[in-house]
PDB file of N, CA and C in Angstrom:
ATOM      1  N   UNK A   1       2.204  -3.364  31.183  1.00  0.00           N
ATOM      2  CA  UNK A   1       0.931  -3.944  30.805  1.00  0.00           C
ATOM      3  C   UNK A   1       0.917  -4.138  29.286  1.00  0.00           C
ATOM      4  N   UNK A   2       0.269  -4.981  29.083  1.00  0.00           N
ATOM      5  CA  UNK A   2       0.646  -5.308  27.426  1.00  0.00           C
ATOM      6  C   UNK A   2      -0.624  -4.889  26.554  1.00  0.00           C
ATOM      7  N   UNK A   3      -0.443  -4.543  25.525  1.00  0.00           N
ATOM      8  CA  UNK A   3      -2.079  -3.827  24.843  1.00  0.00           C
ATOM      9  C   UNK A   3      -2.460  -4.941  24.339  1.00  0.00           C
ATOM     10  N   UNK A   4      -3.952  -4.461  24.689  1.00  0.00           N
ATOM     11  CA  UNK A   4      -4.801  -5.375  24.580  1.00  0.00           C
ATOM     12  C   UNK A   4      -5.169  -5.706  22.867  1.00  0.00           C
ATOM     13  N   UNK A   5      -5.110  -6.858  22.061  1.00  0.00           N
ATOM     14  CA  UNK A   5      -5.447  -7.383  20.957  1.00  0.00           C
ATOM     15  C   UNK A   5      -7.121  -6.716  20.512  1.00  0.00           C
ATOM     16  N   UNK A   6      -8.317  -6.282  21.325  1.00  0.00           N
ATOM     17  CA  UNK A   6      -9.401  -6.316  21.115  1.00  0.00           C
ATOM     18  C   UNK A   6      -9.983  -4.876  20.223  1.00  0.00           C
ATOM     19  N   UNK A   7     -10.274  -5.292  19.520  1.00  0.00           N
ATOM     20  CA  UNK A   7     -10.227  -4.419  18.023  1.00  0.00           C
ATOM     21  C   UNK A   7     -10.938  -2.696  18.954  1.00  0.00           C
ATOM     22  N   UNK A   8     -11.551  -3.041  19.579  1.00  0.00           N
ATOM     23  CA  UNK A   8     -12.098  -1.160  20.735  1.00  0.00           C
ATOM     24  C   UNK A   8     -11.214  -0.605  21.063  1.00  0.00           C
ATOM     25  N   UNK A   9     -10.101  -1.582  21.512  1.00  0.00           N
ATOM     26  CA  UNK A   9      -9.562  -0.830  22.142  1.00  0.00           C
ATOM     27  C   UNK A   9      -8.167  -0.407  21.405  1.00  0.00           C
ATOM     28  N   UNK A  10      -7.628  -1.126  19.880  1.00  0.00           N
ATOM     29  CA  UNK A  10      -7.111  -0.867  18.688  1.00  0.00           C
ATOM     30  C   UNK A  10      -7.711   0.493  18.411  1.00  0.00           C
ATOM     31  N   UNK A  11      -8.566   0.415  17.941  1.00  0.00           N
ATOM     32  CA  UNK A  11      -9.481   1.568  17.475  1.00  0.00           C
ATOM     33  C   UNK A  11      -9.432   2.430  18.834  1.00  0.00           C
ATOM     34  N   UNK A  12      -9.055   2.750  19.687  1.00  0.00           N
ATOM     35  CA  UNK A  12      -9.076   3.768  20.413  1.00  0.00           C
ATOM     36  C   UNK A  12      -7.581   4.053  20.601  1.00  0.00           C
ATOM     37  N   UNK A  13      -6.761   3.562  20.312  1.00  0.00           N
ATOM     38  CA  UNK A  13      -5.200   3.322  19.956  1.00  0.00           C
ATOM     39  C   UNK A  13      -5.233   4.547  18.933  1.00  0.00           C
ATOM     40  N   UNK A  14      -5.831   3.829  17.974  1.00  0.00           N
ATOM     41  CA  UNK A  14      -5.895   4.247  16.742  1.00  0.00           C
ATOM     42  C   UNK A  14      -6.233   6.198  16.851  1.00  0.00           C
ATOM     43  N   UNK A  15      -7.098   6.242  17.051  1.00  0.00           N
ATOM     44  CA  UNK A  15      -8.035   7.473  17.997  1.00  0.00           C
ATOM     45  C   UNK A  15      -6.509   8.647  17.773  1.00  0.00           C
ATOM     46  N   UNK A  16      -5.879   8.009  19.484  1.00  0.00           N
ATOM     47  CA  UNK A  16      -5.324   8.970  20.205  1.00  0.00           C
ATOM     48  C   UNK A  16      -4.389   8.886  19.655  1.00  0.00           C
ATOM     49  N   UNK A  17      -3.551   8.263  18.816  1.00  0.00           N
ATOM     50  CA  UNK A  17      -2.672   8.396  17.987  1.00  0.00           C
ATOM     51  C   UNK A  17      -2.648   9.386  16.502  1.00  0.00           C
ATOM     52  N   UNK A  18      -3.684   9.163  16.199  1.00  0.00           N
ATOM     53  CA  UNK A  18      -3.757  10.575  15.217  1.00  0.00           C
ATOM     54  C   UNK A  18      -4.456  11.681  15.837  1.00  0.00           C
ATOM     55  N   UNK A  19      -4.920  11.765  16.633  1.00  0.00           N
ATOM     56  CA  UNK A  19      -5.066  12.918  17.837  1.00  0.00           C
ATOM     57  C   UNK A  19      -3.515  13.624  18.040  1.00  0.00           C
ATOM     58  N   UNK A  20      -2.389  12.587  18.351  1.00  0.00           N
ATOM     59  CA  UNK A  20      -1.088  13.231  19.096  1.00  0.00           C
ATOM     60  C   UNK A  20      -0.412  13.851  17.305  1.00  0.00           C
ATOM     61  N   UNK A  21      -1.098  13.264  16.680  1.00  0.00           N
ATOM     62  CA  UNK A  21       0.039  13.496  15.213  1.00  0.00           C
ATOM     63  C   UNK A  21      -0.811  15.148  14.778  1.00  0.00           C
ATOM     64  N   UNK A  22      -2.016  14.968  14.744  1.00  0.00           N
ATOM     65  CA  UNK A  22      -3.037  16.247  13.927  1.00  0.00           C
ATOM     66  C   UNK A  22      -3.444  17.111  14.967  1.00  0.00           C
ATOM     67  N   UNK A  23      -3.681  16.806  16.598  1.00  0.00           N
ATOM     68  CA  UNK A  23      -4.145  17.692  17.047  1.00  0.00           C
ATOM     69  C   UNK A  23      -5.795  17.363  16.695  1.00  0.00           C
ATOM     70  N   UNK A  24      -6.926  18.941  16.825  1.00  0.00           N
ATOM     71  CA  UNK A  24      -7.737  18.359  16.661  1.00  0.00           C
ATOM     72  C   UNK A  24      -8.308  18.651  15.305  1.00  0.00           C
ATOM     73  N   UNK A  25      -7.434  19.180  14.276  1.00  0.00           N
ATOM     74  CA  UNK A  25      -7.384  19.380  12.880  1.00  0.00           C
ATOM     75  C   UNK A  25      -7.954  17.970  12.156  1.00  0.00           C
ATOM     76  N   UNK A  26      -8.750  17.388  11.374  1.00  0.00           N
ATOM     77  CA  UNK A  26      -9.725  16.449  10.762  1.00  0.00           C
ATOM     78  C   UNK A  26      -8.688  16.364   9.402  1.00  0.00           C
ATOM     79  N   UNK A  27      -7.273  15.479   9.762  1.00  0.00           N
ATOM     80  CA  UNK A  27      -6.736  15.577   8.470  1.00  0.00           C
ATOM     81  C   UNK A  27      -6.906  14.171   7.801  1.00  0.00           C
ATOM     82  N   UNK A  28      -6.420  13.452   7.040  1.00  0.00           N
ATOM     83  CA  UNK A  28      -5.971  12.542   6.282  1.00  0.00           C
ATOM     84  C   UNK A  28      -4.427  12.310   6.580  1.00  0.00           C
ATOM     85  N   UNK A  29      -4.109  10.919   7.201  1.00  0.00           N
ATOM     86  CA  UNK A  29      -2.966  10.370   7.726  1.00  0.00           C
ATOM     87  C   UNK A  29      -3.003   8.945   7.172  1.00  0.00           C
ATOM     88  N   UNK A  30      -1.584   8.645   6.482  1.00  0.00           N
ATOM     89  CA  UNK A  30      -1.419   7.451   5.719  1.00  0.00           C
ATOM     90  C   UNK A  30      -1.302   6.081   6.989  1.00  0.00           C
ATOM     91  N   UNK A  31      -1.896   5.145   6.857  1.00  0.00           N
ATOM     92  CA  UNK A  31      -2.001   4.029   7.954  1.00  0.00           C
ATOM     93  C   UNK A  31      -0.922   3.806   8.046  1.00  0.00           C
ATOM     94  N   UNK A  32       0.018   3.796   7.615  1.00  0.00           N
ATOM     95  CA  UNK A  32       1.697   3.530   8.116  1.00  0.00           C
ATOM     96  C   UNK A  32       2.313   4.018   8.860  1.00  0.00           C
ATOM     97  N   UNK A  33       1.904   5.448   8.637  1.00  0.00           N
ATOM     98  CA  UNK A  33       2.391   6.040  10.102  1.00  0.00           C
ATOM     99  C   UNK A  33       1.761   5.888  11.204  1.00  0.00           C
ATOM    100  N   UNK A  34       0.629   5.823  10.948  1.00  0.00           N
ATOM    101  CA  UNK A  34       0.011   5.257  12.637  1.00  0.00           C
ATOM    102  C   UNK A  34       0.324   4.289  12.813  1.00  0.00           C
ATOM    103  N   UNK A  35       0.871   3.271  11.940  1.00  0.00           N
ATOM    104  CA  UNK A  35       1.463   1.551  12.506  1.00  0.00           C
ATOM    105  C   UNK A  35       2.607   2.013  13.132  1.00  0.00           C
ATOM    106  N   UNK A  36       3.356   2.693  12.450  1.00  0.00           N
ATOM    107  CA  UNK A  36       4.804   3.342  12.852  1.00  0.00           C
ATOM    108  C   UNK A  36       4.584   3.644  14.587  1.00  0.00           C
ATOM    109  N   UNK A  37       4.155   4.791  14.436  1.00  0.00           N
ATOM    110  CA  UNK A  37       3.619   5.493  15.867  1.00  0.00           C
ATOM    111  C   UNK A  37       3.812   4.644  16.805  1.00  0.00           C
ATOM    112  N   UNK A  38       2.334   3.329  16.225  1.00  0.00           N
ATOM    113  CA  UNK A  38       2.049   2.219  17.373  1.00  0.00           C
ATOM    114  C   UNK A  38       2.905   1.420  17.661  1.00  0.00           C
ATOM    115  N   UNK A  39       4.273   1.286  17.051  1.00  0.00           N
ATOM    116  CA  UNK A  39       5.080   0.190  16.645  1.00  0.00           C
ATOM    117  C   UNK A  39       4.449  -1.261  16.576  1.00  0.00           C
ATOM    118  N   UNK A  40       3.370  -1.570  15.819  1.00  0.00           N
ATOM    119  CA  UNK A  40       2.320  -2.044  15.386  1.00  0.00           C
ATOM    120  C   UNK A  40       2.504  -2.414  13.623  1.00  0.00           C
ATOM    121  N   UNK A  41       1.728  -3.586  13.444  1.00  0.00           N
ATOM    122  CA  UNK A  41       2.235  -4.158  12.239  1.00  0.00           C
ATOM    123  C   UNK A  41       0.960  -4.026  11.767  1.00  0.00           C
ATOM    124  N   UNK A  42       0.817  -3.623  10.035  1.00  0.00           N
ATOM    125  CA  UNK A  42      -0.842  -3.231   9.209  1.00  0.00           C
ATOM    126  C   UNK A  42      -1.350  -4.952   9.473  1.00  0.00           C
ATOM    127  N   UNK A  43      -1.762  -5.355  10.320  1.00  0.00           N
ATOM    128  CA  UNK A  43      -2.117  -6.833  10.269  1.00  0.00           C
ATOM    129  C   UNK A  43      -3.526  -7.118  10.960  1.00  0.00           C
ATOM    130  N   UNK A  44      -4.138  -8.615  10.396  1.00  0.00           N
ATOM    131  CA  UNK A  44      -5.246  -8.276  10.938  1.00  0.00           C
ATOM    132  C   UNK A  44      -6.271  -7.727  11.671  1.00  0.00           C
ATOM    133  N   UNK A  45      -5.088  -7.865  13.242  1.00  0.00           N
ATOM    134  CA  UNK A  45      -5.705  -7.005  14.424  1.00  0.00           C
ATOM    135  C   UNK A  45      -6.080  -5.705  13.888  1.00  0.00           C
ATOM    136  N   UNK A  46      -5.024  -4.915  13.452  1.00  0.00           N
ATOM    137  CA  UNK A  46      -5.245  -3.640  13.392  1.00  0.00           C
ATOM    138  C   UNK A  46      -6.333  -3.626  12.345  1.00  0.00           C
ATOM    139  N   UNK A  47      -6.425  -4.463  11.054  1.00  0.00           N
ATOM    140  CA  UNK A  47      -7.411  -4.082  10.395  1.00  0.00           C
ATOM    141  C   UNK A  47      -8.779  -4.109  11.209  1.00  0.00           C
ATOM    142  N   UNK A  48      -8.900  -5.096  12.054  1.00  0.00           N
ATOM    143  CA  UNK A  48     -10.258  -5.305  12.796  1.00  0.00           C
ATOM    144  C   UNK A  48     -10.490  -3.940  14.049  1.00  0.00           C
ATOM    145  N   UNK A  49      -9.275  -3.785  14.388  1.00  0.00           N
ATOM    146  CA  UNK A  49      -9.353  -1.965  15.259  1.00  0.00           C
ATOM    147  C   UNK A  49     -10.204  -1.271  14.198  1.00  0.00           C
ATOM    148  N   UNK A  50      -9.417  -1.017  12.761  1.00  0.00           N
ATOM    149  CA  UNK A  50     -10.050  -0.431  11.622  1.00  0.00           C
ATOM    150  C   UNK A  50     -11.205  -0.198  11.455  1.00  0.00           C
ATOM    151  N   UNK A  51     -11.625  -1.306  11.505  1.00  0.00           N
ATOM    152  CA  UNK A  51     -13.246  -1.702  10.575  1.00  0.00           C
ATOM    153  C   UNK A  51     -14.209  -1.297  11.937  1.00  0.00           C
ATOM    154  N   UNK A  52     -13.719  -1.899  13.126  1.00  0.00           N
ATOM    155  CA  UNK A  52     -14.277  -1.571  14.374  1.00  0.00           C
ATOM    156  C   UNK A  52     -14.509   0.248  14.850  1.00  0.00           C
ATOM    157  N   UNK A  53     -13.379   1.127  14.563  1.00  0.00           N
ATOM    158  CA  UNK A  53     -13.713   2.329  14.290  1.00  0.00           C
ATOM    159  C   UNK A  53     -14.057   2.876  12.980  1.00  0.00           C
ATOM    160  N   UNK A  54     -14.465   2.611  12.139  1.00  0.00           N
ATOM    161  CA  UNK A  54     -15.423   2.926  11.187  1.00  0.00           C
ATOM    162  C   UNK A  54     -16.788   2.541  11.559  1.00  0.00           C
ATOM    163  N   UNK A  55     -17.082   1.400  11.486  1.00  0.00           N
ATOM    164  CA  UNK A  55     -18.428   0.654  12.060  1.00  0.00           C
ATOM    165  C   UNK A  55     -19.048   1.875  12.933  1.00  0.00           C
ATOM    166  N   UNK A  56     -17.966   2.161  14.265  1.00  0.00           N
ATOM    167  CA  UNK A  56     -18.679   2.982  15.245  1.00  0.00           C
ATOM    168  C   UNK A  56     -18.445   4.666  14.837  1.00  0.00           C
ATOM    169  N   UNK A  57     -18.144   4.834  13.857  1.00  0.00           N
ATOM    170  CA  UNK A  57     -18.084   6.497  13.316  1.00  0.00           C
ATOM    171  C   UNK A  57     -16.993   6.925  14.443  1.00  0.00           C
ATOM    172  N   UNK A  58     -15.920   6.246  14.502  1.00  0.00           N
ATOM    173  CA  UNK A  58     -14.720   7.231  15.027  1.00  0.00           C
ATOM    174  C   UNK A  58     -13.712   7.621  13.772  1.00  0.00           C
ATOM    175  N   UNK A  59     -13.550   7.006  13.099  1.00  0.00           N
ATOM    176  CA  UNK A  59     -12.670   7.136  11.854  1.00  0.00           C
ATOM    177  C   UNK A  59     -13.388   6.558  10.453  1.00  0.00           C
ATOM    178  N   UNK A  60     -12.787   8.361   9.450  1.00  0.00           N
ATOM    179  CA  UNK A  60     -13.005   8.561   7.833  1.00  0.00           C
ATOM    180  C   UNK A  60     -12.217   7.067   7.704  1.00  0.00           C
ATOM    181  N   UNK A  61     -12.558   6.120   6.527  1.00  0.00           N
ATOM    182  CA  UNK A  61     -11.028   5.469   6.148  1.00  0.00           C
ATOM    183  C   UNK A  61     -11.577   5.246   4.529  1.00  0.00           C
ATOM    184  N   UNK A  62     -10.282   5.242   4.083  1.00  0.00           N
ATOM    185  CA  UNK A  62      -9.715   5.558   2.601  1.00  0.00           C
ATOM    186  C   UNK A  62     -10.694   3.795   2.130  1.00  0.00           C
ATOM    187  N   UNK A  63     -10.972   3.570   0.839  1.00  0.00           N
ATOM    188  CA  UNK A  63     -11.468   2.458   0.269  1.00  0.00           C
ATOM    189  C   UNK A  63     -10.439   1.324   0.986  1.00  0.00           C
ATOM    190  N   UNK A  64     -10.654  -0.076   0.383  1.00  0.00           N
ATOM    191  CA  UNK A  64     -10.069  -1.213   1.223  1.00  0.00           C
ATOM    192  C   UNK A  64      -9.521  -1.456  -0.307  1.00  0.00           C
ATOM    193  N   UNK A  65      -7.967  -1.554   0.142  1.00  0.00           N
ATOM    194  CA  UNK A  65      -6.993  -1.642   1.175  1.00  0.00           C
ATOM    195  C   UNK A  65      -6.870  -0.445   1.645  1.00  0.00           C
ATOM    196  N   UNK A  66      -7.164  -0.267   3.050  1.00  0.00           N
ATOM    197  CA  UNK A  66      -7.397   0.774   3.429  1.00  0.00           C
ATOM    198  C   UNK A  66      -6.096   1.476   3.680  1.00  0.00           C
ATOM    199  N   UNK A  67      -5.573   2.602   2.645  1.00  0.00           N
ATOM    200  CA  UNK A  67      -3.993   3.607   2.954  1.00  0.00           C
ATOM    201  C   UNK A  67      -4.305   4.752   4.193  1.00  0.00           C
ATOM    202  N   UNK A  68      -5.558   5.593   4.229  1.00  0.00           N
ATOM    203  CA  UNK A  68      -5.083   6.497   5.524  1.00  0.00           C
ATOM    204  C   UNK A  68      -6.454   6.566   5.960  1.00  0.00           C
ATOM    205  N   UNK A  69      -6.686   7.073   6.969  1.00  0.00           N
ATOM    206  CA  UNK A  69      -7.381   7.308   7.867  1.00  0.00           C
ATOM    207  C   UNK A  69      -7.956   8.671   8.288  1.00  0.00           C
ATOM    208  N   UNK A  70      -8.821   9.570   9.213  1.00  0.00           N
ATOM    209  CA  UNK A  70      -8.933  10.618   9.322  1.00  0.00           C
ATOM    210  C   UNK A  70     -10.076  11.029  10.703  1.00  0.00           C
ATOM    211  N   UNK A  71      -9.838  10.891  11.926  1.00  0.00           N
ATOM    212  CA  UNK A  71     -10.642  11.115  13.128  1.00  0.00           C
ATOM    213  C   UNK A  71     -11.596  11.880  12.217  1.00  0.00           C
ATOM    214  N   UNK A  72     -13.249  11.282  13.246  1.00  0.00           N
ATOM    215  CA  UNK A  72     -14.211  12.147  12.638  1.00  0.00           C
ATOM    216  C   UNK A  72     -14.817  12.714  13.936  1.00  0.00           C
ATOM    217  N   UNK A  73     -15.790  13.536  14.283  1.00  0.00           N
ATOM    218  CA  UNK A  73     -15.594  14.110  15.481  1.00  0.00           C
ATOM    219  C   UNK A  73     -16.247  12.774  17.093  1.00  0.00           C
ATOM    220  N   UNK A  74     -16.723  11.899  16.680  1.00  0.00           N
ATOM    221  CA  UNK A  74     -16.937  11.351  17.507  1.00  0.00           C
ATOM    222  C   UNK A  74     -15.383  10.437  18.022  1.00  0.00           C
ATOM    223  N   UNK A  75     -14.070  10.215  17.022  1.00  0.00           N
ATOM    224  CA  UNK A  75     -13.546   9.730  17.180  1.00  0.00           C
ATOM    225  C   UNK A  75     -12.278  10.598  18.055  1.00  0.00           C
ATOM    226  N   UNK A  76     -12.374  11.907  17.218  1.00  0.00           N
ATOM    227  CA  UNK A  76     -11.859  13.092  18.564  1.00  0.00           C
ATOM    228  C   UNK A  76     -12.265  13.483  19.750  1.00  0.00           C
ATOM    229  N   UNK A  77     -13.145  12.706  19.980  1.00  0.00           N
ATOM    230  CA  UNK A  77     -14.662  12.998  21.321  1.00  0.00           C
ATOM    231  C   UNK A  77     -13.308  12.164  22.478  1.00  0.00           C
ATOM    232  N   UNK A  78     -13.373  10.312  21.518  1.00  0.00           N
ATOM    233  CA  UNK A  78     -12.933   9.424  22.298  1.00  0.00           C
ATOM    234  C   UNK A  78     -10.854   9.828  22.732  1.00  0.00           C
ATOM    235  N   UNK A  79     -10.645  10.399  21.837  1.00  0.00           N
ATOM    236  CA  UNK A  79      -9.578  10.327  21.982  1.00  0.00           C
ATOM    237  C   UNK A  79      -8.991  11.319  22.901  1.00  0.00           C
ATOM    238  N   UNK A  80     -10.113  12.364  23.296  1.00  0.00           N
ATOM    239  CA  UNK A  80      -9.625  13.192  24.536  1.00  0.00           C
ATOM    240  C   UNK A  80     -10.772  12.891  25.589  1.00  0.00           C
ATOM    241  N   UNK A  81     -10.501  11.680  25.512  1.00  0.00           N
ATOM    242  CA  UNK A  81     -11.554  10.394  26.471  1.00  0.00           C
ATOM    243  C   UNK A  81     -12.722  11.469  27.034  1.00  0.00           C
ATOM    244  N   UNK A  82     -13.513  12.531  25.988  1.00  0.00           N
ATOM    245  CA  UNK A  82     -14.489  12.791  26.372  1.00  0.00           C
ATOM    246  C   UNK A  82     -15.622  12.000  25.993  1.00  0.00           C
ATOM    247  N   UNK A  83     -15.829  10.747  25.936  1.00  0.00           N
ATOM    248  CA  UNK A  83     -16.944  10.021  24.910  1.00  0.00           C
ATOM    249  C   UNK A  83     -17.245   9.547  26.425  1.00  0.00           C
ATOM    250  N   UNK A  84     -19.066   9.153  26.629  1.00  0.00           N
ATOM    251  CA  UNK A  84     -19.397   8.606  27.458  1.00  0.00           C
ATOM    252  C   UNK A  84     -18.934   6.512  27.517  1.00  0.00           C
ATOM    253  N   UNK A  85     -18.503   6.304  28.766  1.00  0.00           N
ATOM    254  CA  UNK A  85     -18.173   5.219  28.621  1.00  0.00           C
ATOM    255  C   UNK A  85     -19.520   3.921  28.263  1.00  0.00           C
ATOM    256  N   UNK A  86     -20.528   4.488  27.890  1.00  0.00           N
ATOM    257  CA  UNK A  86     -21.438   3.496  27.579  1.00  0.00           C
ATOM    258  C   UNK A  86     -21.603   3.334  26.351  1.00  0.00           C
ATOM    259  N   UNK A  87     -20.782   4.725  25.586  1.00  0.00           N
ATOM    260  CA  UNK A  87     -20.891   4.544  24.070  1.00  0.00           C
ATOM    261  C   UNK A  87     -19.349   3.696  23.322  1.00  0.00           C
ATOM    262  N   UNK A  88     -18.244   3.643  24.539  1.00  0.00           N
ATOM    263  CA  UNK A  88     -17.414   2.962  24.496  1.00  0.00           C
ATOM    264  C   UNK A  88     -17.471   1.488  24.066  1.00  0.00           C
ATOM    265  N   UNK A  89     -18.552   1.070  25.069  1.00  0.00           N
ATOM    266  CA  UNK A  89     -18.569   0.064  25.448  1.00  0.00           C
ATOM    267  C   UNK A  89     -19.931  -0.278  24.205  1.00  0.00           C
ATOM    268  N   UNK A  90     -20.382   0.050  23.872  1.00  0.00           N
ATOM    269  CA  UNK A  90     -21.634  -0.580  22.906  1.00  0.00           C
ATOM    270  C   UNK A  90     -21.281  -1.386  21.980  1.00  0.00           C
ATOM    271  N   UNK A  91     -21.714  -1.883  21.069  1.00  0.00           N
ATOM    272  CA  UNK A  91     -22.240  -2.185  20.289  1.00  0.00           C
ATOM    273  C   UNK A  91     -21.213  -4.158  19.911  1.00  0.00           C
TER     274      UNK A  91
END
């Protein structure tokens, strides 16, 4: 199945990927390695995952150009897919 381009579901990429790197420790992780991780390129899409989990308070992120990132607890909620799916799906 091929991942989906749509910045929610980037941003929930995004999520469980520094979930598998930190655990549920609230660190600071440079965006390269999560491109790495994703084998994923820093490119628009992902910036729009980006902006899309900030917008919705899943992820700290560093000023723009944005270098790292940092799950905040709603974004550790989603990433051990405890988040209700209506808050998934909002906004």
């Amino acid at each position: 199945m091929a991942k989906s381009p749509l910045p929610q579901h980037i941003a929930l990429r995004i999520c469980k990927t520094l979930y598998e790197l930190k655990g549920p420790e609230l660190h600071w992780v440079e965006i390269e390695e999560v491109c790495g991780r994703l084998d994923e390129a820093h490119n628009n899409a992902m910036k729009a995952g980006l902006e899309y989990a900030r917008e919705h308070e899943l992820l700290s992120c560093s000023p723009l150009p944005v270098q790292s990132v940092m799950l905040t607890h709603k974004g550790l909620l989603a990433a051990r897919g405890k988040f209700k799916k209506s808050h998934r799906e909002s906004g």
